[in-house]
Protein backbone atom coordinates (compact mmCIF):
# COMPACT_ATOMS: atom_id res chain seq x y z
CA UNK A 1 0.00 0.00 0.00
CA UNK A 2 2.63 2.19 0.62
CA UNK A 3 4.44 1.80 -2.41
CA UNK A 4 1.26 2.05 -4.31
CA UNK A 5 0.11 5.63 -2.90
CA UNK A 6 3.91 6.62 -3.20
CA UNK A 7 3.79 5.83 -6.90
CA UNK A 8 0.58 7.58 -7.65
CA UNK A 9 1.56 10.69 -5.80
CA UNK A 10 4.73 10.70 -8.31
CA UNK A 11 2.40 10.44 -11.05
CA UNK A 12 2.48 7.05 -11.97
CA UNK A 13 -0.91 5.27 -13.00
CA UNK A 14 -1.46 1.80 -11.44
CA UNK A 15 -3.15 -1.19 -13.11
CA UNK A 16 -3.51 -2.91 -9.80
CA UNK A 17 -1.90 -5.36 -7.31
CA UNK A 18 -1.74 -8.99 -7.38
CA UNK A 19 -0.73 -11.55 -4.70
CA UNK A 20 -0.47 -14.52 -7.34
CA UNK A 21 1.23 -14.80 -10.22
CA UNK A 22 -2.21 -15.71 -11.96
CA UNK A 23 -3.80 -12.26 -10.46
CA UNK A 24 -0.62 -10.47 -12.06
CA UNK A 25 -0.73 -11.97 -15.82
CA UNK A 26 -4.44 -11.22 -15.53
CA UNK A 27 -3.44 -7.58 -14.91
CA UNK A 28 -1.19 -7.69 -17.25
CA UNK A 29 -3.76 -8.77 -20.33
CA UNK A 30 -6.26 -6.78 -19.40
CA UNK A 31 -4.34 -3.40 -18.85
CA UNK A 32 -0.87 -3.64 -21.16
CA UNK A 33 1.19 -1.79 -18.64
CA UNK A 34 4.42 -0.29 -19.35
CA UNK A 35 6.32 -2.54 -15.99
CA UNK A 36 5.49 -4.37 -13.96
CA UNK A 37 7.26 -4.73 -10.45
CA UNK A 38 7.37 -7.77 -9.21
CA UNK A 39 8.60 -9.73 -5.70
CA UNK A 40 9.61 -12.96 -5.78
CA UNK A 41 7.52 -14.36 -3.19
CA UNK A 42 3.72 -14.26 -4.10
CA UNK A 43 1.41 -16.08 -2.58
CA UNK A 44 -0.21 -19.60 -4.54
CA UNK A 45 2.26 -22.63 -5.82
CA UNK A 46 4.36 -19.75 -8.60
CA UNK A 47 6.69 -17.37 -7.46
CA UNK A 48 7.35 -14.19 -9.00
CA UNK A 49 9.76 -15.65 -11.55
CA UNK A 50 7.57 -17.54 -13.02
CA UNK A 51 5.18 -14.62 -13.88
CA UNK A 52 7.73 -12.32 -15.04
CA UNK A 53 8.31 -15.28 -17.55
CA UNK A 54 4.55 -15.50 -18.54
CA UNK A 55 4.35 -11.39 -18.52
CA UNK A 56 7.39 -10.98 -20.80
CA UNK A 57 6.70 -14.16 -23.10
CA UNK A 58 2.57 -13.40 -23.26
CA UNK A 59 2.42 -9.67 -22.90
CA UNK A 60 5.56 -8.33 -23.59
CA UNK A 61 5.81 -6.64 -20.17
CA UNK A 62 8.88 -6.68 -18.49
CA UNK A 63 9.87 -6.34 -15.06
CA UNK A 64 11.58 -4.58 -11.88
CA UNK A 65 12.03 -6.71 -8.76
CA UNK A 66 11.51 -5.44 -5.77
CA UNK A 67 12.32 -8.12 -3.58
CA UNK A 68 14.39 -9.53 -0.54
CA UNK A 69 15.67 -12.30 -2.38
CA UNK A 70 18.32 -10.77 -4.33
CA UNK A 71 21.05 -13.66 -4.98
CA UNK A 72 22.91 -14.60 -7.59
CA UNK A 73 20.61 -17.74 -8.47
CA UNK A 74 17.85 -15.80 -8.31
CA UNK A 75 18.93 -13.00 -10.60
CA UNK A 76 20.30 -15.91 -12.99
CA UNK A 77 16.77 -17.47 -13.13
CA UNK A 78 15.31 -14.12 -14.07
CA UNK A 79 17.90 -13.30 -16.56
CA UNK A 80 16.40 -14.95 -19.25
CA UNK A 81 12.98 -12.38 -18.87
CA UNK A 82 15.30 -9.28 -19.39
CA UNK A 83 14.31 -7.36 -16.08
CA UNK A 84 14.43 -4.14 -16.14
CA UNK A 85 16.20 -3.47 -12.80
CA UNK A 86 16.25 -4.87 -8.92
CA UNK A 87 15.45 -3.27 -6.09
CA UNK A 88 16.72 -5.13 -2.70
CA UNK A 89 14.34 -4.55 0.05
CA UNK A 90 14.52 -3.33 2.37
CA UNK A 91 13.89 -0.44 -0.02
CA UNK A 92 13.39 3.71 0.01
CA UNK A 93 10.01 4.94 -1.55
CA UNK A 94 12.22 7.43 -3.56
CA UNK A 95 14.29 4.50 -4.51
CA UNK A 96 11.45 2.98 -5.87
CA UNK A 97 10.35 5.98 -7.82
CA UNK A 98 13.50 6.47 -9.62
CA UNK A 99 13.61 2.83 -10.20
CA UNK A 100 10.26 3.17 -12.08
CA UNK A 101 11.29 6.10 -13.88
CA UNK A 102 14.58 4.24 -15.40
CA UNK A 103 12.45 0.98 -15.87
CA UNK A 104 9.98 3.25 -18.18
CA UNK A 105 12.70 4.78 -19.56
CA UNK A 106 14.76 1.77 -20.96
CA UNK A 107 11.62 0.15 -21.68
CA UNK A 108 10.05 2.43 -23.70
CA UNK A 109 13.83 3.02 -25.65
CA UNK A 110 13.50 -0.76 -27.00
């Protein structure tokens, strides 16, 4: 919640939060967003891995994880879904925001 209100108040628009990676490709379809951030732990059997795979292979959304699990291993299984940046919690609002901003940036450059 608090990362949602401090996004709006920068002026980002938000399609929504999911706890599962099911709820997040649903977003995704129905509202084409530029990013997505993502965490790696969701709730339901598929972590958030796995639905930065199905956003980037289905909707051509890519991703920023915001996340506590920040290893190599972890960043290796992403790799693949060409995130757009990573964001180790525990995490600044205003690190956030300017983490969105570059994400839009690079992905809108592609």
């Amino acid at each position: 919640m608090e990362a949602e209100s401090a996004l709006i108040a920068a002026g980002f628009q938000i399609s929504g939060i999911a706890a599962t990676a099911e709820e997040a490709i649903s977003l995704a379809r129905a509202h084409r967003p530029a990013i997505a951030i993502m965490d790696i732990r969701l709730a339901g059997r598929r972590d958030g891995i796995d639905a930065a795979g199905d956003l980037y292979r289905e909707v051509g959304v890519r991703c920023v994880f915001a996340t506590a699990h920040d290893d190599q291993q972890t960043r290796e299984r992403a790799r693949p879904f060409s995130p757009l940046g990573w964001l180790s919690k525990p995490y600044t609002m205003m690190s956030l925001i300017n983490q969105v901003r570059e994400a839009i940036a690079k992905s809108s450059s592609r």
